[in-house]
C-alpha atoms as a PDB file:
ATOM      1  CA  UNK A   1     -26.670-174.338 -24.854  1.00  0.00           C
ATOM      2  CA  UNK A   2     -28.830-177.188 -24.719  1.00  0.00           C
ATOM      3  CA  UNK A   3     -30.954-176.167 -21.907  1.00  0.00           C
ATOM      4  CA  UNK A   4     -31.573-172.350 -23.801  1.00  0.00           C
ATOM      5  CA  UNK A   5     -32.765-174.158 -27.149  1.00  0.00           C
ATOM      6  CA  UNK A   6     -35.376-175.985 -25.085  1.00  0.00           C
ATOM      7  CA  UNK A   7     -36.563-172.816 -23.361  1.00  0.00           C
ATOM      8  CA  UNK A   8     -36.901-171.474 -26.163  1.00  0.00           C
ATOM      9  CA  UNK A   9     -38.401-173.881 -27.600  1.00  0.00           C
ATOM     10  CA  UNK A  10     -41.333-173.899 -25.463  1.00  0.00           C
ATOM     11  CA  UNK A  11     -41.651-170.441 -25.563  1.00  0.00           C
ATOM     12  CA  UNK A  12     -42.724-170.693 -29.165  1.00  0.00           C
ATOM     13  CA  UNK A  13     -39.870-169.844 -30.909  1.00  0.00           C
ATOM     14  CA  UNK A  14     -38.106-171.427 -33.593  1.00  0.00           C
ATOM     15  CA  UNK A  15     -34.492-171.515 -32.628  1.00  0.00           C
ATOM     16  CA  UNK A  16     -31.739-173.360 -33.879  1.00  0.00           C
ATOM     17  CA  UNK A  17     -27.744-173.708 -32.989  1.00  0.00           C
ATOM     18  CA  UNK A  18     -25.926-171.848 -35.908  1.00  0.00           C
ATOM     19  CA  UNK A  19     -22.388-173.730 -37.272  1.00  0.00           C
ATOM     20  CA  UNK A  20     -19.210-173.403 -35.117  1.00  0.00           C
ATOM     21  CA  UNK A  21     -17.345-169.571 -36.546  1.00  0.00           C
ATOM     22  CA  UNK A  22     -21.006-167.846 -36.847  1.00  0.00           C
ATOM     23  CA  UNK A  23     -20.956-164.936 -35.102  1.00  0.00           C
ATOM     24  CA  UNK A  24     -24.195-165.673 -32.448  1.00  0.00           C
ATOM     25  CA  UNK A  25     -25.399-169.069 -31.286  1.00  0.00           C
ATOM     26  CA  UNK A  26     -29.087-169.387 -31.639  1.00  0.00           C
ATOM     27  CA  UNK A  27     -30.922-168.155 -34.615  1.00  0.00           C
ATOM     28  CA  UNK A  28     -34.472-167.849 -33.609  1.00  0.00           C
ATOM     29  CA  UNK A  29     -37.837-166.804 -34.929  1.00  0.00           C
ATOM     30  CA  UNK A  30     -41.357-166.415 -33.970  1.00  0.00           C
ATOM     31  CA  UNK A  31     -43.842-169.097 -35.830  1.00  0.00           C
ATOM     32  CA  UNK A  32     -44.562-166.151 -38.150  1.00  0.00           C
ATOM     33  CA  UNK A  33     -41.074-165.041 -38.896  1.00  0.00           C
ATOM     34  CA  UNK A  34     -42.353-161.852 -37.827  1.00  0.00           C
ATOM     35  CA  UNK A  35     -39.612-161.020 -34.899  1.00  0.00           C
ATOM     36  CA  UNK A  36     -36.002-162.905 -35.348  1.00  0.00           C
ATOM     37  CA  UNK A  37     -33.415-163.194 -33.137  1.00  0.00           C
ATOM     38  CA  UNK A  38     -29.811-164.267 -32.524  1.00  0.00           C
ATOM     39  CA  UNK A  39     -28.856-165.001 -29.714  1.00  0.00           C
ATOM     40  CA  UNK A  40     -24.669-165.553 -28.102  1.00  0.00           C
ATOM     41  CA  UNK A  41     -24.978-167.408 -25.319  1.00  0.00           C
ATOM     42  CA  UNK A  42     -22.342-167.525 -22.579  1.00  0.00           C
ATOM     43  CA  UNK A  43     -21.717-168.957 -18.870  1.00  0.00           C
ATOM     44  CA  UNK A  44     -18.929-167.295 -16.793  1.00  0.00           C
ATOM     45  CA  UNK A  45     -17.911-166.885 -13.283  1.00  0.00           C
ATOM     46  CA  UNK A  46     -18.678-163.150 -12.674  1.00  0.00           C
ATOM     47  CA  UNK A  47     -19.940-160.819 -14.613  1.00  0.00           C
ATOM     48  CA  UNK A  48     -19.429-160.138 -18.142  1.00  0.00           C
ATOM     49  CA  UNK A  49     -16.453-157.206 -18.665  1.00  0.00           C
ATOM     50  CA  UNK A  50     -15.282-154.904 -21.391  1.00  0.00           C
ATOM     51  CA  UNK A  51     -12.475-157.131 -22.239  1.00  0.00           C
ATOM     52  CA  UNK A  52     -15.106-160.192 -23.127  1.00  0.00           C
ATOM     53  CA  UNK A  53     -14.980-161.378 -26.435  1.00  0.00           C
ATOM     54  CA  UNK A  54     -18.515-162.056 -26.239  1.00  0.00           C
ATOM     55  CA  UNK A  55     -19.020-158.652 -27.313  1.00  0.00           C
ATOM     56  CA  UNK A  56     -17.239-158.424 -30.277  1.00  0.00           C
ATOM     57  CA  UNK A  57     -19.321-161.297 -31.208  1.00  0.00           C
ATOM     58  CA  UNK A  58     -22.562-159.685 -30.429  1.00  0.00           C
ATOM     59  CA  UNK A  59     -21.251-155.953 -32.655  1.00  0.00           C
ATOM     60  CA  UNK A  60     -20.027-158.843 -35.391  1.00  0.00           C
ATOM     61  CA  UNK A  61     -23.910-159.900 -35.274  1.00  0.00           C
ATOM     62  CA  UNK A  62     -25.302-156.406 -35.037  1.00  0.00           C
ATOM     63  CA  UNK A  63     -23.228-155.952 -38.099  1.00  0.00           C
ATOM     64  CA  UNK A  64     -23.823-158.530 -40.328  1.00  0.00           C
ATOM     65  CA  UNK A  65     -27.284-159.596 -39.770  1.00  0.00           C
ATOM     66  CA  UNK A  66     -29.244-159.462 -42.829  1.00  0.00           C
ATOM     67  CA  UNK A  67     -33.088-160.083 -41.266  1.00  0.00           C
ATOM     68  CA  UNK A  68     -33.780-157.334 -38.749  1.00  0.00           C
ATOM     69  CA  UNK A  69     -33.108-159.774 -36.054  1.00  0.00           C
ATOM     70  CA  UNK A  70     -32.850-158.517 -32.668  1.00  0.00           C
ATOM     71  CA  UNK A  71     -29.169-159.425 -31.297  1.00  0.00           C
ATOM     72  CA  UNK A  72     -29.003-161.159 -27.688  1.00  0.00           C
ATOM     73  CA  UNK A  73     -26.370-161.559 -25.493  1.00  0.00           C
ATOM     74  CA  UNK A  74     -27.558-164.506 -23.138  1.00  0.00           C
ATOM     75  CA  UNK A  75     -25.236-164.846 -19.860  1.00  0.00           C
ATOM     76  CA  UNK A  76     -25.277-167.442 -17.449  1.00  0.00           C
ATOM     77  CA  UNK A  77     -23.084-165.112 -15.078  1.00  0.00           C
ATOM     78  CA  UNK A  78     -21.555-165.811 -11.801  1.00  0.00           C
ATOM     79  CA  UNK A  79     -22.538-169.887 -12.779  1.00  0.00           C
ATOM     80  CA  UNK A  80     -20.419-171.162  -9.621  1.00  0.00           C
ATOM     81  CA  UNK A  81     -22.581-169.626  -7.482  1.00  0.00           C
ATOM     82  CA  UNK A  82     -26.195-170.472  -6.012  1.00  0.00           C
ATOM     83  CA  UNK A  83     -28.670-168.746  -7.655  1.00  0.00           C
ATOM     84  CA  UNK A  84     -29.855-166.950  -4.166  1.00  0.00           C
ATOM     85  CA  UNK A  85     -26.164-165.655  -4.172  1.00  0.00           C
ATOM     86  CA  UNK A  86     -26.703-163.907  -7.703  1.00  0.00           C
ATOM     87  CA  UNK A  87     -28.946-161.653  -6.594  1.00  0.00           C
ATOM     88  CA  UNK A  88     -27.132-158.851  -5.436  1.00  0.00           C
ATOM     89  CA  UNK A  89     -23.779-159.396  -8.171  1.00  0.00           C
ATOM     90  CA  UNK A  90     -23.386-157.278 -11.255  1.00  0.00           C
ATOM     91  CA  UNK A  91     -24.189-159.375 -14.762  1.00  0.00           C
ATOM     92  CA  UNK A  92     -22.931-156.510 -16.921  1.00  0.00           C
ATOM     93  CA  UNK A  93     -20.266-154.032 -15.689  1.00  0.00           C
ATOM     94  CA  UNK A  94     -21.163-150.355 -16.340  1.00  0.00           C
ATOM     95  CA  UNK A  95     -18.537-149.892 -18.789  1.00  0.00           C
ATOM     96  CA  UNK A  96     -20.285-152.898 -21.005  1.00  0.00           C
ATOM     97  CA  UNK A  97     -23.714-151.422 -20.665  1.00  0.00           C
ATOM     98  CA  UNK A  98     -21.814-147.821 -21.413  1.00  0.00           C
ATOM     99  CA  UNK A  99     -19.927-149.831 -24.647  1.00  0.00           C
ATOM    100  CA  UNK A 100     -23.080-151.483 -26.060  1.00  0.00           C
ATOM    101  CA  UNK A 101     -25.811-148.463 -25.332  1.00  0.00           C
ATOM    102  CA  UNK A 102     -25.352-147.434 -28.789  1.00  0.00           C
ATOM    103  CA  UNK A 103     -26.361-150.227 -30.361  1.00  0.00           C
ATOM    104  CA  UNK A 104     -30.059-152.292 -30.091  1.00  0.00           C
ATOM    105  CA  UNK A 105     -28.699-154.876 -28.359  1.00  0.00           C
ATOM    106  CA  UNK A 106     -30.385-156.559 -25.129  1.00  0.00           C
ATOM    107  CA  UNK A 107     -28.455-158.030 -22.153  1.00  0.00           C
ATOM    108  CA  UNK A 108     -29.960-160.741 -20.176  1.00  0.00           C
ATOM    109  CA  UNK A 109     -29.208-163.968 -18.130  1.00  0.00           C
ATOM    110  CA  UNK A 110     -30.221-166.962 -17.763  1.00  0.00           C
ATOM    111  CA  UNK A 111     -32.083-166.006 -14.847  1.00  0.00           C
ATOM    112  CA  UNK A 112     -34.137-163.968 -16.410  1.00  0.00           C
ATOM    113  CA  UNK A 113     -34.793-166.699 -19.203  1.00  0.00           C
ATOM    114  CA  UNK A 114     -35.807-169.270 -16.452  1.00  0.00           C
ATOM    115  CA  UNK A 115     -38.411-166.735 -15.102  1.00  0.00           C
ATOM    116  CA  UNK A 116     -39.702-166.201 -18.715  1.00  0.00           C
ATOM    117  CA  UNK A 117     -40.561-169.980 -19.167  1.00  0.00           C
ATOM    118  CA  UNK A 118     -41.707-170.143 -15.129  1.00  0.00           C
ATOM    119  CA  UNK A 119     -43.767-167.213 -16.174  1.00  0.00           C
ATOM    120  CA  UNK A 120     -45.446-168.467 -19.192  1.00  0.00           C
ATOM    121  CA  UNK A 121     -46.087-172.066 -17.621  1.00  0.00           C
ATOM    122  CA  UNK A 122     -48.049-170.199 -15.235  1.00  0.00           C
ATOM    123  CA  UNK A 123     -50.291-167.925 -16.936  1.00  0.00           C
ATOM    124  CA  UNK A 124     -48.237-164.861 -15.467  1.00  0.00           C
ATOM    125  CA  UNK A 125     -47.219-163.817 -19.028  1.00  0.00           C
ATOM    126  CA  UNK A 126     -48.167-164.970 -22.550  1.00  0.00           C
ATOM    127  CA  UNK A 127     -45.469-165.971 -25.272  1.00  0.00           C
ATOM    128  CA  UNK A 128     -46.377-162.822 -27.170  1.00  0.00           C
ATOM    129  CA  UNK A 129     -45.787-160.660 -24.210  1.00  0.00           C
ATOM    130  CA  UNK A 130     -41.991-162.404 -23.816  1.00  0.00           C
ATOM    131  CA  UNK A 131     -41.449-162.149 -27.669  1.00  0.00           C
ATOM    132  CA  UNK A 132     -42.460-158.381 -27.454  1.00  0.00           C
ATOM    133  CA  UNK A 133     -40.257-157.899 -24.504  1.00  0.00           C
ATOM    134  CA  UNK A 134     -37.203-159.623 -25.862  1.00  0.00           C
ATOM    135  CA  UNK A 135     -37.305-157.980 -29.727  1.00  0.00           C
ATOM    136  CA  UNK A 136     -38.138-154.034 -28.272  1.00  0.00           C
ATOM    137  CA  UNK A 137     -35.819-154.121 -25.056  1.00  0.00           C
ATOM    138  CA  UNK A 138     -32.714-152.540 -25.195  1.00  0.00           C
ATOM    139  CA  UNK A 139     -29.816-152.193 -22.670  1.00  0.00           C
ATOM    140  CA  UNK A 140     -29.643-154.509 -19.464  1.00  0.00           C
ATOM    141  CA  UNK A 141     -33.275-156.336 -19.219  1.00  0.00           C
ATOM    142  CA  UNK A 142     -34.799-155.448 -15.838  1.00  0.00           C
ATOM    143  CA  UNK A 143     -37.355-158.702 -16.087  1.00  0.00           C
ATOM    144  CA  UNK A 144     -40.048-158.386 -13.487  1.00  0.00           C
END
């Protein structure tokens, strides 16, 4: 949990750990307050299934969020294994991508939140372009 606060931290956002019962993790916010977020983080070994709480947790969110913010589900999936060795495993079985399609919810890992930060240290991508990306994606993020 740490580690995502900083990350997100240096991407620009405003993001702090919400009280132990809330229904995400991370509430975060652009400088502005223009694009909000909450975020449920989660590490597991394999990929996230229908039977995960986690996603009650992120409908709860959807639910009762009173500030347009975009609901994340943040999963550090398949964590026992070497990052190399992620590659080619599921993060999000079909029938969770199926389940949470109807909703504006955005899947991502960890992964792909390390190559945001990599990105922006770099020049490869500007904080704007990662805030855009996280508040309008929906579905399984296919971060390139």
């Amino acid at each position: 949990m740490t580690a995502v606060l900083k990350a997100l931290r240096f991407l620009g956002l405003e993001a702090e750990k919400t009280k132990p019962g809330f229904t995400a993790d991370i509430l975060a916010q652009t400088a502005d307050g223009s694009r909000r977020f909450g975020i449920e983080v989660t590490g597991i070994n394999g990929p996230i299934k229908k039977d995960s709480g986690k996603l009650t947790q992120v409908l709860e969110f959807e639910r009762i969020k009173e500030h347009g913010e975009k609901t994340i589900l943040l999963a550090n999936t398949h964590n026992a294994k070497p990052i190399a060795d992620r590659m080619r495993e599921e993060n999000f079985t079909t029938q969770v991508v199926d389940f949470l399609s109807r909703h504006p919810i955005l899947l991502m890992t960890g992964w792909d939140l390390y190559r945001m930060v990599q990105d922006v240290m770099v020049g490869a991508k500007t904080r704007e372009e990662i805030f855009r990306l996280l508040h309008e994606t929906q579905g399984v993020l296919a971060y390139e």
